[in-house]
Each structure stands twice: as C-alpha cells, then as structure tokens.
Protein backbone atom coordinates (compact mmCIF):
# COMPACT_ATOMS: atom_id res chain seq x y z
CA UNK A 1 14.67 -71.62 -60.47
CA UNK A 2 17.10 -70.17 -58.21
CA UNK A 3 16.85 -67.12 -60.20
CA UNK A 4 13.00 -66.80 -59.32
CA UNK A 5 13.89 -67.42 -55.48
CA UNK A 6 16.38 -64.85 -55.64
CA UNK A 7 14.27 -62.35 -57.42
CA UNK A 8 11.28 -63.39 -54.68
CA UNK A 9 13.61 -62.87 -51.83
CA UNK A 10 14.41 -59.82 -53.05
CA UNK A 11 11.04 -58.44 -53.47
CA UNK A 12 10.35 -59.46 -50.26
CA UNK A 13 13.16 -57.53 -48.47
CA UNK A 14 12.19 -55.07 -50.12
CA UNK A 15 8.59 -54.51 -49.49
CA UNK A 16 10.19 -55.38 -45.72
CA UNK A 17 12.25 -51.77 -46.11
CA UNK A 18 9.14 -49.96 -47.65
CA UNK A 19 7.44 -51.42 -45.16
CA UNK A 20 9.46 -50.53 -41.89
CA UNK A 21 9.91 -47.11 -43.78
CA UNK A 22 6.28 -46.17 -44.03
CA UNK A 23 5.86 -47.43 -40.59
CA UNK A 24 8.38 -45.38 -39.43
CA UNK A 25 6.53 -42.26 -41.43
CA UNK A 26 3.28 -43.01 -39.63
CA UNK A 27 4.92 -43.13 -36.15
CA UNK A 28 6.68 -39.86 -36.39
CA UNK A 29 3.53 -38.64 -37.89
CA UNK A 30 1.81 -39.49 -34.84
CA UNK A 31 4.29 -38.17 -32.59
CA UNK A 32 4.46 -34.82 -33.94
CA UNK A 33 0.96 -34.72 -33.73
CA UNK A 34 0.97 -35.49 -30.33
CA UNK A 35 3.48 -32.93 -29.43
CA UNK A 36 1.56 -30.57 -31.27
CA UNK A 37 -1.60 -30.72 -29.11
CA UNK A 38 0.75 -31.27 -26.34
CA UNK A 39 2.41 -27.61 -27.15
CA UNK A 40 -0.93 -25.98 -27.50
CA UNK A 41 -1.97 -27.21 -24.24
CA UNK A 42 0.92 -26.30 -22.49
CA UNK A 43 0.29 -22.57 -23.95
CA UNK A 44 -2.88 -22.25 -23.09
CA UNK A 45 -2.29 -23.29 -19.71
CA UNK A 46 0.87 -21.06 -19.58
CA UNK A 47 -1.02 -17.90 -20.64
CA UNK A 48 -3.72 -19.13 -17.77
CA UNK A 49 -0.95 -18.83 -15.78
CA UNK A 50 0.54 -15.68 -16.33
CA UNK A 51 -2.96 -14.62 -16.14
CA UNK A 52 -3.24 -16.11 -12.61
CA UNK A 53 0.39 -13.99 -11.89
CA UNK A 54 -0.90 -10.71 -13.33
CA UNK A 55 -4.04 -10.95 -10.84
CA UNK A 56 -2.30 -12.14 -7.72
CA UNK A 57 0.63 -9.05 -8.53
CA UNK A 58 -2.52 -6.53 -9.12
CA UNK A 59 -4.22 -8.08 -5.33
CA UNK A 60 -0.67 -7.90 -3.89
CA UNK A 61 -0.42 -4.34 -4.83
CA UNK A 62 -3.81 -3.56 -3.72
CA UNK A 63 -3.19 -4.94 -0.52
CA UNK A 64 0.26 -3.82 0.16
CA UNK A 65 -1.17 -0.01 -0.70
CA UNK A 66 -4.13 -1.16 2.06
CA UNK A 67 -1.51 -1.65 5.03
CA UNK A 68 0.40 1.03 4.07
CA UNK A 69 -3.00 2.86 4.69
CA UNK A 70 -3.90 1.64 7.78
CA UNK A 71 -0.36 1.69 9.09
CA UNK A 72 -0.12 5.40 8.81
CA UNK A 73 -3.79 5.87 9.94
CA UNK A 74 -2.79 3.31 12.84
CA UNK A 75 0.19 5.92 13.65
CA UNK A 76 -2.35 8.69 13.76
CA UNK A 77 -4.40 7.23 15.73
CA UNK A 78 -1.61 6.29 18.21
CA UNK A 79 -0.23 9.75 18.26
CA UNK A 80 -4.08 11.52 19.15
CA UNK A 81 -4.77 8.73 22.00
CA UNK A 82 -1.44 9.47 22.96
CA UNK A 83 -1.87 13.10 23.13
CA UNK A 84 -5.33 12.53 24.76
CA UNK A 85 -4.17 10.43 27.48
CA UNK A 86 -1.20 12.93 28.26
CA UNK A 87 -4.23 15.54 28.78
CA UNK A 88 -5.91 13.51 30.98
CA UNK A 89 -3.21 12.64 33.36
CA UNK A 90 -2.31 16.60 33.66
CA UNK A 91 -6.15 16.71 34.42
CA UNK A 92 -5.80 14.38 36.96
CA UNK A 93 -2.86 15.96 38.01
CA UNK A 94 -4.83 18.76 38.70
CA UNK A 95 -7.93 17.51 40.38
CA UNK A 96 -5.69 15.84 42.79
CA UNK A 97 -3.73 18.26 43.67
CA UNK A 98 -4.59 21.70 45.61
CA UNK A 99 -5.07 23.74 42.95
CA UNK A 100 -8.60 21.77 41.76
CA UNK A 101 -10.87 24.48 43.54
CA UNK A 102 -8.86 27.17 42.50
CA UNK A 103 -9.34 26.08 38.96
CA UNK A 104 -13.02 25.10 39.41
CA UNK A 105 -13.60 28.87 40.83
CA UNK A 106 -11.25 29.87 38.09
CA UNK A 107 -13.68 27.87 35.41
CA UNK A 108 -16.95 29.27 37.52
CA UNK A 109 -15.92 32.90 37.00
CA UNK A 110 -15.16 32.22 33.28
CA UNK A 111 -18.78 31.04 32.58
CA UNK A 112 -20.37 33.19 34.42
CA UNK A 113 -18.63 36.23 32.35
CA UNK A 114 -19.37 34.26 29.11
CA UNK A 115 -22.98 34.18 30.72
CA UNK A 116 -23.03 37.45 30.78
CA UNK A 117 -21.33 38.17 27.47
CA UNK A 118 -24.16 36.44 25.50
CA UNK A 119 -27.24 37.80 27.80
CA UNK A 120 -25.66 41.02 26.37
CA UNK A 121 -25.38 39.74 23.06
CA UNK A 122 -29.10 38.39 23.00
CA UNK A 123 -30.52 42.41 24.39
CA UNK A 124 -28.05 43.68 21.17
CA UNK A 125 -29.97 41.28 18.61
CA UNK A 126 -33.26 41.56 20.05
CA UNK A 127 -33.16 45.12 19.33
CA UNK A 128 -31.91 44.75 16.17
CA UNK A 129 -34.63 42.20 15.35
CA UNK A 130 -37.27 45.16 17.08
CA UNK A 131 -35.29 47.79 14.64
CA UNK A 132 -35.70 45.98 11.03
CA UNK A 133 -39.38 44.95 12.24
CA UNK A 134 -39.95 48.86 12.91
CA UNK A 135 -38.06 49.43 9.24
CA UNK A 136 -39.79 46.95 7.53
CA UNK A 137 -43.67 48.51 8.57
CA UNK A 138 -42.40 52.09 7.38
CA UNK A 139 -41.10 50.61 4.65
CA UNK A 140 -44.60 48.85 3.62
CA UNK A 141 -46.50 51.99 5.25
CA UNK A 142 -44.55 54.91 3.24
C-alpha cells in the first residue's frame, strides 16, 4: 500500500513540474508576443518620427534660405532709402540756401534748350516723314 502512495505522490509531483513547466512555456509565449507587437509599434512610430524630423529639417531649411532672402533684400532696401534721403537733404540744402534761384534759372535755361532741341528734332522727322511719303508715290507712280 505504501508502495501505491508513493508511486501516486510521485505522479502527482510530477504532473506538478510538467505542469508549472508548460505554464511557464505559455507565459513566455505570451510575453514574446507581446514584445513583438510592442517592437513593431515602436518602429512604426519611430519611422513616423524620423519622418516628422526629415519635414521639420526640409521647413527649417526653407525658412532659414527665406530670411536670408529678405535680410539681404532688407539691406538693399536700407542702403537705396538711405541714399534717397541723403539726396533729399542736399536738395533741401539747396532750396534753403541762396543758391535755389540760381539753380531754378539754371534748371529753366536747361529746358528751355531741351525745348528747343526736340522742336528741332520734330521739323527733322517731319520732313523725313514728307520725304518717304514723296518716295513712296514715285515709287507706286514709276
């Protein structure tokens, strides 16, 4: 009899082990299985990532190329009003002081000699306009 118990008790320690054993199997199964779909997600949203990175790097570069832009157009800008506003105060300069009429009848002659120059220059075409008219008739007529 104690025989049987002995063979019973051992039968049941072991199905215990097989038991805890398979157990075991199942848990690290599930586990691993878990860190698998863990892994993929963490890729996917890793490559989102750098994907996220690669965009913000391309807008940074965009924008960065943008100021530079405007910067040097902003210096270009600076430099003409500057030069503008350094003309105006000579022209001020000038109106206030003594020499404004001289260079207003300076300025007066001027346009009346370019006045001149292109009354002269519209007699010169006119002719030349009466000239290939006159050409053009003995041209058709011969």
């Amino acid at each position: 009899m104690m025989e049987l118990m002995m063979n019973m008790a051992l039968c049941l320690v072991a199905a215990l082990l097989i038991g805890f054993f398979v157990g075991w199997l199942f848990t690290k199964a599930l586990v691993a299985e878990e860190y698998d779909m863990d892994y993929n997600e963490l890729s996917s949203s890793e490559e989102e990532h750098n994907r996220q990175i690669k965009s913000l790097e391309q807008k940074y570069k965009k924008e960065k190329l943008l100021r530079t832009t405007e910067e040097k157009k902003n210096k270009e800008l600076k430099f003409e009003l500057m030069k503008k506003a350094t003309l105006l105060k000579k022209l001020e300069k000038e109106c206030s002081s003594g020499n404004s009429s001289e260079s207003l009848d300076r300025l007066k002659k001027l346009l009346k000699e370019k006045d001149a120059e292109l009354v002269e220059f519209e007699s010169v075409l006119v002719k030349a306009e009466k000239t290939i008219e006159e050409l053009r008739g003995e041209i058709k007529n011969g």
